[in-house]
PDB file of N, CA and C in Angstrom:
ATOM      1  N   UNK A   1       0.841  -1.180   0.000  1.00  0.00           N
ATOM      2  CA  UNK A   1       0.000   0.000   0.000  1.00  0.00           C
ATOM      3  C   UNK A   1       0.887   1.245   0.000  1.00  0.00           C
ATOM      4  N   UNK A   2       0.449   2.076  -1.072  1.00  0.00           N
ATOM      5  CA  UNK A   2       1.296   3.608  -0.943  1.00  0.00           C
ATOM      6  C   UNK A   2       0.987   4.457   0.585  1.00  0.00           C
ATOM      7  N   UNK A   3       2.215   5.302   0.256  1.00  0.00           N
ATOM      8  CA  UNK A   3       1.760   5.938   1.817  1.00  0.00           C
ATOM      9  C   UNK A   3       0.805   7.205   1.614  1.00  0.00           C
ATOM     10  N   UNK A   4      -0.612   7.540   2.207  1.00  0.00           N
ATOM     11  CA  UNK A   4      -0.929   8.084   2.161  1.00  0.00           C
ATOM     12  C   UNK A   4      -0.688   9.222   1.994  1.00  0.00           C
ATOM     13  N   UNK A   5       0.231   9.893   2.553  1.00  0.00           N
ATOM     14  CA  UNK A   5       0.722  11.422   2.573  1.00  0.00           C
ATOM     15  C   UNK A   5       1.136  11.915   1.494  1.00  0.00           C
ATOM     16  N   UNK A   6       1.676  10.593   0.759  1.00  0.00           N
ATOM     17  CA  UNK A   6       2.384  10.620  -1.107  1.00  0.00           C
ATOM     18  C   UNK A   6       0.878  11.073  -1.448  1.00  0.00           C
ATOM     19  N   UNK A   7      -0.161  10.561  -1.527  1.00  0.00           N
ATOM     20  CA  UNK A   7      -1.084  10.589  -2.195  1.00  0.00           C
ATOM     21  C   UNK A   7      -1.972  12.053  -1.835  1.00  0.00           C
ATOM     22  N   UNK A   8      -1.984  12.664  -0.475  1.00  0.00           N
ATOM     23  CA  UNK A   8      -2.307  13.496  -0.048  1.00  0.00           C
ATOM     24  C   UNK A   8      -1.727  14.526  -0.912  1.00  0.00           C
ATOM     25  N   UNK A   9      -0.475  14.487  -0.717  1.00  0.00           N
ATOM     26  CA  UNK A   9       0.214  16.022  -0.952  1.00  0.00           C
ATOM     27  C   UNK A   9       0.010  16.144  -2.535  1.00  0.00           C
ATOM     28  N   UNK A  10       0.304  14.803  -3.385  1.00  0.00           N
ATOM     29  CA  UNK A  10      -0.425  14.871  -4.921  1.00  0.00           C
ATOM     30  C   UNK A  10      -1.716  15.659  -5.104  1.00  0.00           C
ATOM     31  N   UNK A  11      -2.645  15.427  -4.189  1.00  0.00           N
ATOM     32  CA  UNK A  11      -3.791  15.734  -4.286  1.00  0.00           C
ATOM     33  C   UNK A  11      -3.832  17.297  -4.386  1.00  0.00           C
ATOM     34  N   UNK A  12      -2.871  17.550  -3.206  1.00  0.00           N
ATOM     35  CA  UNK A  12      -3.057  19.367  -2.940  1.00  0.00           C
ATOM     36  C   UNK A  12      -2.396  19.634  -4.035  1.00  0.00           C
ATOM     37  N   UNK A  13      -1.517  19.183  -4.734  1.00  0.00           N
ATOM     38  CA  UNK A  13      -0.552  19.836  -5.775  1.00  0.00           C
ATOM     39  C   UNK A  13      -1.654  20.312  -7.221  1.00  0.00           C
ATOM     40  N   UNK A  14      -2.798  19.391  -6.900  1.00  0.00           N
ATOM     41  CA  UNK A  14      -3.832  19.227  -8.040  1.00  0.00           C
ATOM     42  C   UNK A  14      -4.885  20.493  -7.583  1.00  0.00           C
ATOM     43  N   UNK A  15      -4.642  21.030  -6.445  1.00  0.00           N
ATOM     44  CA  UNK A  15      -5.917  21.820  -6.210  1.00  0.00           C
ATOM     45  C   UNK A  15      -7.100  21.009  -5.175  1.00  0.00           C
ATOM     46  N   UNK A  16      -6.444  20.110  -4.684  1.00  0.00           N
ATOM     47  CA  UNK A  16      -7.278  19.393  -3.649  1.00  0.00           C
ATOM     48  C   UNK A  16      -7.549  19.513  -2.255  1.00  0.00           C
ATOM     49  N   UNK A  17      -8.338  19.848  -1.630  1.00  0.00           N
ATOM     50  CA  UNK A  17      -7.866  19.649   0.219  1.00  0.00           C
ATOM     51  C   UNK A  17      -8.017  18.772   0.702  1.00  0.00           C
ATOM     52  N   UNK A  18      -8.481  17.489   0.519  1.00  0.00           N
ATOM     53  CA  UNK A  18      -8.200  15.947   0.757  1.00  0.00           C
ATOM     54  C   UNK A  18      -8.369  15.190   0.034  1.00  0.00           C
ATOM     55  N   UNK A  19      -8.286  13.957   0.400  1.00  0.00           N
ATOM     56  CA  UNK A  19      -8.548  12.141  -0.109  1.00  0.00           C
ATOM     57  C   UNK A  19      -9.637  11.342   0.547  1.00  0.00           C
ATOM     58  N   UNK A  20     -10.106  11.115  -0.231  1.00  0.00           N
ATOM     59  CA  UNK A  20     -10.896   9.976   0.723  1.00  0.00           C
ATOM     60  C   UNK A  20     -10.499   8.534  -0.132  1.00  0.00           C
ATOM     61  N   UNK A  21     -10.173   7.311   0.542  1.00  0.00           N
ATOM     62  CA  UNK A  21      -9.374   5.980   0.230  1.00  0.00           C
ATOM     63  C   UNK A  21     -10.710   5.295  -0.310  1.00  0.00           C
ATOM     64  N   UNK A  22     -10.673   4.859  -1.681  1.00  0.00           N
ATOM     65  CA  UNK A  22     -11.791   4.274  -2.317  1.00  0.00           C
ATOM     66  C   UNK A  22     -11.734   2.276  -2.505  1.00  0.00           C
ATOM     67  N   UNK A  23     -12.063   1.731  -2.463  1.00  0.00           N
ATOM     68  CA  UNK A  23     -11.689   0.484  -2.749  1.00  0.00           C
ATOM     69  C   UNK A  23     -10.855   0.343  -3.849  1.00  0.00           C
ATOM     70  N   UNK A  24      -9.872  -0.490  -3.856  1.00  0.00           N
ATOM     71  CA  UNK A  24      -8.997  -0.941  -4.916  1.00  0.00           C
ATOM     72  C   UNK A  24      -9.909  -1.397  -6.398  1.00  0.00           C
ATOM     73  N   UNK A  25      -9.313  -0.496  -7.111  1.00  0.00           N
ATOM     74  CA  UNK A  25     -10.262  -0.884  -8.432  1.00  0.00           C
ATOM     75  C   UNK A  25      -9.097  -0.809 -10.206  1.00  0.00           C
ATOM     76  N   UNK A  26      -9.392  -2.403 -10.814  1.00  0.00           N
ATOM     77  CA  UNK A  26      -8.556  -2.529 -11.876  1.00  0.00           C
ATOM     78  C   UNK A  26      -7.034  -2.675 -11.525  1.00  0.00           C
ATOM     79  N   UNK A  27      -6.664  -2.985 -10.217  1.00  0.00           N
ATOM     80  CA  UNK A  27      -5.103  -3.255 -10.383  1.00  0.00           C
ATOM     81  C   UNK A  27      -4.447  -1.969  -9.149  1.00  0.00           C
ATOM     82  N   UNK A  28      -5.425  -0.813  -9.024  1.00  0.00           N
ATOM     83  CA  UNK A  28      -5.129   0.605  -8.840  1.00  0.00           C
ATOM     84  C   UNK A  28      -5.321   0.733  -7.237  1.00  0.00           C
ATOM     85  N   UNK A  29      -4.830   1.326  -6.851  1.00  0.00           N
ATOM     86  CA  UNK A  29      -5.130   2.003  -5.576  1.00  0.00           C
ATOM     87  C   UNK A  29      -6.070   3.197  -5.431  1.00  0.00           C
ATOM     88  N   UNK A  30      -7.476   3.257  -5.305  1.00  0.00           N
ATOM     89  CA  UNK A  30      -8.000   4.567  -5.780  1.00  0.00           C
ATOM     90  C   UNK A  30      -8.694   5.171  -4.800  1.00  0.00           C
ATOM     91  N   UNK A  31      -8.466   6.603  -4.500  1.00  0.00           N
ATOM     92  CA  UNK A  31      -8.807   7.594  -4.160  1.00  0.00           C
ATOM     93  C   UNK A  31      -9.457   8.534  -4.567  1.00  0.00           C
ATOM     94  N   UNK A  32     -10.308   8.654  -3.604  1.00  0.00           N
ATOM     95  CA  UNK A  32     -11.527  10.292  -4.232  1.00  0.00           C
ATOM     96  C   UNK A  32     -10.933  11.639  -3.955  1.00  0.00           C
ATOM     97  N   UNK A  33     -10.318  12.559  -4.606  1.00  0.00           N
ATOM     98  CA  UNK A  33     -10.165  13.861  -4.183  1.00  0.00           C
ATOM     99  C   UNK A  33     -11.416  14.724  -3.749  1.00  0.00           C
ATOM    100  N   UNK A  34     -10.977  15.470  -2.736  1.00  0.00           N
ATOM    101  CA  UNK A  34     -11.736  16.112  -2.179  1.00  0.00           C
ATOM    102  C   UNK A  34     -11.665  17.613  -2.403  1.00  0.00           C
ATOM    103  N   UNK A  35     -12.873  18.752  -3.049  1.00  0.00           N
ATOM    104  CA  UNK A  35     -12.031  19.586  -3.402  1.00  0.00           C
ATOM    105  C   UNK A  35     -12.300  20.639  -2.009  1.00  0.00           C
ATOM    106  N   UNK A  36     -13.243  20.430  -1.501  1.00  0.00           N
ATOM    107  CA  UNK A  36     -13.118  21.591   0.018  1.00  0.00           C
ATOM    108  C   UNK A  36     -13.903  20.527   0.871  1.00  0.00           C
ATOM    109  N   UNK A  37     -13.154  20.755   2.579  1.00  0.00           N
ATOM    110  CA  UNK A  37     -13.798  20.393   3.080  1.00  0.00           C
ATOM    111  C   UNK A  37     -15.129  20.655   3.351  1.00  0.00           C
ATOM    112  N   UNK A  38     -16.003  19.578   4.092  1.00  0.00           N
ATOM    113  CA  UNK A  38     -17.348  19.887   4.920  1.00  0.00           C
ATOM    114  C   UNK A  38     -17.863  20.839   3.966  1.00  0.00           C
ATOM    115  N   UNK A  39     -18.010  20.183   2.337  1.00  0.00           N
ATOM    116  CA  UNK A  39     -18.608  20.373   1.445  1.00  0.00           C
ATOM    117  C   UNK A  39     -19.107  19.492   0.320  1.00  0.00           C
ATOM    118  N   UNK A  40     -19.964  19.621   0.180  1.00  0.00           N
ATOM    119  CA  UNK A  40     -20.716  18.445  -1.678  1.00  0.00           C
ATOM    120  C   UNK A  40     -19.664  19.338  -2.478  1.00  0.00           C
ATOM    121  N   UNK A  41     -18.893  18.478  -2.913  1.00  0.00           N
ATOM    122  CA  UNK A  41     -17.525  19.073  -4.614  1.00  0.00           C
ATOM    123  C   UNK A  41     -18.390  18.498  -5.547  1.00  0.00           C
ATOM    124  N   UNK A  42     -19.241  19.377  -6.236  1.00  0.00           N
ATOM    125  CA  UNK A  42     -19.336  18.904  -7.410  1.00  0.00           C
ATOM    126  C   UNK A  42     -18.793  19.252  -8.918  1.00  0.00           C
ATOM    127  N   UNK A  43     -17.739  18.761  -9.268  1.00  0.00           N
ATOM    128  CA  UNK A  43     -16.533  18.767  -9.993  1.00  0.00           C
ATOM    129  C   UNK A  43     -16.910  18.836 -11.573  1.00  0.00           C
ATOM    130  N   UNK A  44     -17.737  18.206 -11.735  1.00  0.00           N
ATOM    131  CA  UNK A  44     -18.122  17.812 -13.243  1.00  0.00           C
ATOM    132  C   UNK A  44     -17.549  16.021 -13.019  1.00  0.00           C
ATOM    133  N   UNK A  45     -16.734  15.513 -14.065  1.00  0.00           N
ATOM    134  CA  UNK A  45     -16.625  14.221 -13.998  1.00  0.00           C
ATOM    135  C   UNK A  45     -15.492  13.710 -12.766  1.00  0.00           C
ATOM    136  N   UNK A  46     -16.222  12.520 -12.435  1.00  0.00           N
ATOM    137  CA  UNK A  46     -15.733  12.185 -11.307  1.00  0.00           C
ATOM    138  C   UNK A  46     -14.585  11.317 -10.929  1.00  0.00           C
ATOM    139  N   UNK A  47     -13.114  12.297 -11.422  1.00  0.00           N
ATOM    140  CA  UNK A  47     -12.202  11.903 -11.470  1.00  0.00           C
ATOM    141  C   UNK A  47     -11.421  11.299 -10.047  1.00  0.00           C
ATOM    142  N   UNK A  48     -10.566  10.470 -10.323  1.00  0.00           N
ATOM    143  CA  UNK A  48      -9.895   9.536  -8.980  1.00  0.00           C
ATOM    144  C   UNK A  48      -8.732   9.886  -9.168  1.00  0.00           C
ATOM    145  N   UNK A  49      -8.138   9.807  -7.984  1.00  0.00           N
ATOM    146  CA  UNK A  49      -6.662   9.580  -7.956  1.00  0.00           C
ATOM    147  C   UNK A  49      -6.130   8.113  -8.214  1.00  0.00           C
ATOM    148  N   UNK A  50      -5.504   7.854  -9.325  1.00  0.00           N
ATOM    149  CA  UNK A  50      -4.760   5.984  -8.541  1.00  0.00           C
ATOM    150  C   UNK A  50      -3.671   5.576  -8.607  1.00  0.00           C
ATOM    151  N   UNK A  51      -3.209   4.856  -7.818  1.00  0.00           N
ATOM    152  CA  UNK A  51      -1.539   4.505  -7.353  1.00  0.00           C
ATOM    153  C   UNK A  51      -1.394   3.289  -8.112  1.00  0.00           C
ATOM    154  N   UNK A  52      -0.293   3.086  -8.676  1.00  0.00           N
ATOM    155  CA  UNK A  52      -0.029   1.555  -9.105  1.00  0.00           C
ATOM    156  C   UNK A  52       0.616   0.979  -8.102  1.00  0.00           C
ATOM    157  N   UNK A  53       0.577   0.155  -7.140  1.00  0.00           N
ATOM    158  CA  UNK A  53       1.270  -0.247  -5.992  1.00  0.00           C
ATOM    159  C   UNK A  53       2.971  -0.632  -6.325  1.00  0.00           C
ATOM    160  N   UNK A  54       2.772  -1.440  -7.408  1.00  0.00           N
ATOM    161  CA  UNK A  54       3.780  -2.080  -7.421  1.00  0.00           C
ATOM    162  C   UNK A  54       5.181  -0.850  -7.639  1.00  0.00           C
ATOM    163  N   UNK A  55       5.119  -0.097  -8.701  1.00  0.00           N
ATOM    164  CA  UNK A  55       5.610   1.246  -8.590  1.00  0.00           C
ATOM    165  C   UNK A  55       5.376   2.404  -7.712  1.00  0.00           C
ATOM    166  N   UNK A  56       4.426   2.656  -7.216  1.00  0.00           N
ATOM    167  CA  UNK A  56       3.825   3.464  -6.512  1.00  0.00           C
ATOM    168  C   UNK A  56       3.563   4.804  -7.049  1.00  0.00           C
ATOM    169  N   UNK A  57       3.447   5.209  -8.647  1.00  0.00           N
ATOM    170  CA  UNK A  57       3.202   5.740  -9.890  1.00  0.00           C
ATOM    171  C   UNK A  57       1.980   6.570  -9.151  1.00  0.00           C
ATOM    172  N   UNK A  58       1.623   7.828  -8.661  1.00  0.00           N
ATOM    173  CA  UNK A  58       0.405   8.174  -8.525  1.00  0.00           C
ATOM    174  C   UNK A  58       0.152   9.339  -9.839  1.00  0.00           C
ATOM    175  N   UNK A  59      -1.431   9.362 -10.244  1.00  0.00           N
ATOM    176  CA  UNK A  59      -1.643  10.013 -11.164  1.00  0.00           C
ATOM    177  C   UNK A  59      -3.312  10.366 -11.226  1.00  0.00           C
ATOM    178  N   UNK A  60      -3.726  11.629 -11.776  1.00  0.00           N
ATOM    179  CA  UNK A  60      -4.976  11.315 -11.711  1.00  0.00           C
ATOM    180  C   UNK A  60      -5.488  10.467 -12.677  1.00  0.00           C
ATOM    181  N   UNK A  61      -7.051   9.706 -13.042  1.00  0.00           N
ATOM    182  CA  UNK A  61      -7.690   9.202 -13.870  1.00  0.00           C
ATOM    183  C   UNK A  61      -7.742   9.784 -15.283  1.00  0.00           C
ATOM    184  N   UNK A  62      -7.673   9.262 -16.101  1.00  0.00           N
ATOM    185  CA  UNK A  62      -8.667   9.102 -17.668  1.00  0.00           C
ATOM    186  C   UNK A  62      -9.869   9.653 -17.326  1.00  0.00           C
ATOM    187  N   UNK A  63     -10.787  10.437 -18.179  1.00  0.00           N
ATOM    188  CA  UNK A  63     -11.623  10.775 -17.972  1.00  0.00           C
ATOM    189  C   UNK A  63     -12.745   9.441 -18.096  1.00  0.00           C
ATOM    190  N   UNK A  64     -12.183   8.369 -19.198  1.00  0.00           N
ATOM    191  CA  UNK A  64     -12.928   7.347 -19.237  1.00  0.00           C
ATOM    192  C   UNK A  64     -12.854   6.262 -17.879  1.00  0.00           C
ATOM    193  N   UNK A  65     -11.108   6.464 -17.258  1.00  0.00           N
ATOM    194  CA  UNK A  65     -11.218   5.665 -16.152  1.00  0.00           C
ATOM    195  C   UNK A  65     -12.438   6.007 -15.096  1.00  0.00           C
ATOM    196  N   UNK A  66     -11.976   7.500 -14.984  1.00  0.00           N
ATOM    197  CA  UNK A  66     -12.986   7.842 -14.172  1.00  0.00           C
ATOM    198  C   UNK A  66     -14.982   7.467 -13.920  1.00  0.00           C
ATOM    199  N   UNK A  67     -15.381   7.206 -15.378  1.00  0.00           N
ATOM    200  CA  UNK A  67     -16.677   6.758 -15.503  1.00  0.00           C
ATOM    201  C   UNK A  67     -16.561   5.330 -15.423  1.00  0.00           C
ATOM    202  N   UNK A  68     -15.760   4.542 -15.371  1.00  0.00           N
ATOM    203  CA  UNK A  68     -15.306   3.378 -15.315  1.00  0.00           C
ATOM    204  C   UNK A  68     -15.664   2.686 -13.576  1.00  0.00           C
ATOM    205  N   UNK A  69     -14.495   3.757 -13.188  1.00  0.00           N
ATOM    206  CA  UNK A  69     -14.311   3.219 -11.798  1.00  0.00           C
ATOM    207  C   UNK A  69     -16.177   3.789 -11.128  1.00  0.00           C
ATOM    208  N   UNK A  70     -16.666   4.900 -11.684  1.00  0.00           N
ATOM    209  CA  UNK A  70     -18.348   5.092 -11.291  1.00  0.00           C
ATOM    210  C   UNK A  70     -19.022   4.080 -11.279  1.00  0.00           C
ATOM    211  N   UNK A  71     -18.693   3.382 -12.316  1.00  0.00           N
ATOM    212  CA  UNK A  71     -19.356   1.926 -12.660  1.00  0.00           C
ATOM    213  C   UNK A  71     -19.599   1.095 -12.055  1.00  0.00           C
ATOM    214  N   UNK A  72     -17.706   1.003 -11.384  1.00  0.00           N
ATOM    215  CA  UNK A  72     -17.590  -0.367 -10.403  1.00  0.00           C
ATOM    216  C   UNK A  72     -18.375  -0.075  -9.080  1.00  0.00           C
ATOM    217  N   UNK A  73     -18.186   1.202  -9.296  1.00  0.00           N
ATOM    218  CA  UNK A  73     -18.503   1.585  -7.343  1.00  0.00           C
ATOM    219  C   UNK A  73     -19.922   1.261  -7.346  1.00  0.00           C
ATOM    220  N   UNK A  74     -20.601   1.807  -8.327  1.00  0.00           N
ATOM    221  CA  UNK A  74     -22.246   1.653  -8.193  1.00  0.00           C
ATOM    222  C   UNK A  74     -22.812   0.105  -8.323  1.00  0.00           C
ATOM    223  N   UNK A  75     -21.932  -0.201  -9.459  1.00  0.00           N
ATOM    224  CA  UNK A  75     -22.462  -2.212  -9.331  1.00  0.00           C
ATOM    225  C   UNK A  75     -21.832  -2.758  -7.972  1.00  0.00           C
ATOM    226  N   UNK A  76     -20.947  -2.576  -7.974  1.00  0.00           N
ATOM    227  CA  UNK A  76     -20.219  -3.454  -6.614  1.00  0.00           C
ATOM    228  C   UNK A  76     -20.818  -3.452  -5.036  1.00  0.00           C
ATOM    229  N   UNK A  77     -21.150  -1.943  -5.121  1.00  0.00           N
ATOM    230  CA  UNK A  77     -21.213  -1.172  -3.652  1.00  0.00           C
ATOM    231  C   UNK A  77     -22.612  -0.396  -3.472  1.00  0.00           C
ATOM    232  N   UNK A  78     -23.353  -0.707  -4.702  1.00  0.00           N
ATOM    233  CA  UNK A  78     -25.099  -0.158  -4.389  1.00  0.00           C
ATOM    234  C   UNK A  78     -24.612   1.284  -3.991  1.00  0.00           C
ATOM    235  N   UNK A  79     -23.747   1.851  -4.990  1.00  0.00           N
ATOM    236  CA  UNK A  79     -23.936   4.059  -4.148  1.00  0.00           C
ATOM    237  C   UNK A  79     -25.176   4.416  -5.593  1.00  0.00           C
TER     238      UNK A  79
END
């Protein structure tokens, strides 16, 4: 598992003020950016952060990953 703080401080570098840790999806380590706290971000498409573990490569999503990983979350996890 990457270390969070790698993934944190990526996040702020993007314009983020947090992470929230999403289930592992496609191989990836994935994370929700957060764009303000103790707020609904509604961003437009609902891009992820994801880590490749084995490298520890963090990057944001494809815009297609991103509707992708929507996919999994909603079949998998009833959101």
């Amino acid at each position: 598992m990457t270390d969070k703080t790698s993934v944190f401080l990526f996040a702020q570098q993007q314009g983020y003020a947090d992470i929230k840790q999403l289930p592992n999806w496609n191989g990836y380590e994935a994370y929700e950016p957060v764009l303000q706290l103790d707020d609904v971000s509604d961003t437009g498409v609902p891009y992820v952060i994801l880590v490749e573990p084995a490298s520890g490569e963090i990057r944001m999503s494809t815009e297609q990953e991103a509707f992708d990983n929507l996919d999994f979350m909603i079949r998998e996890y009833d959101l």
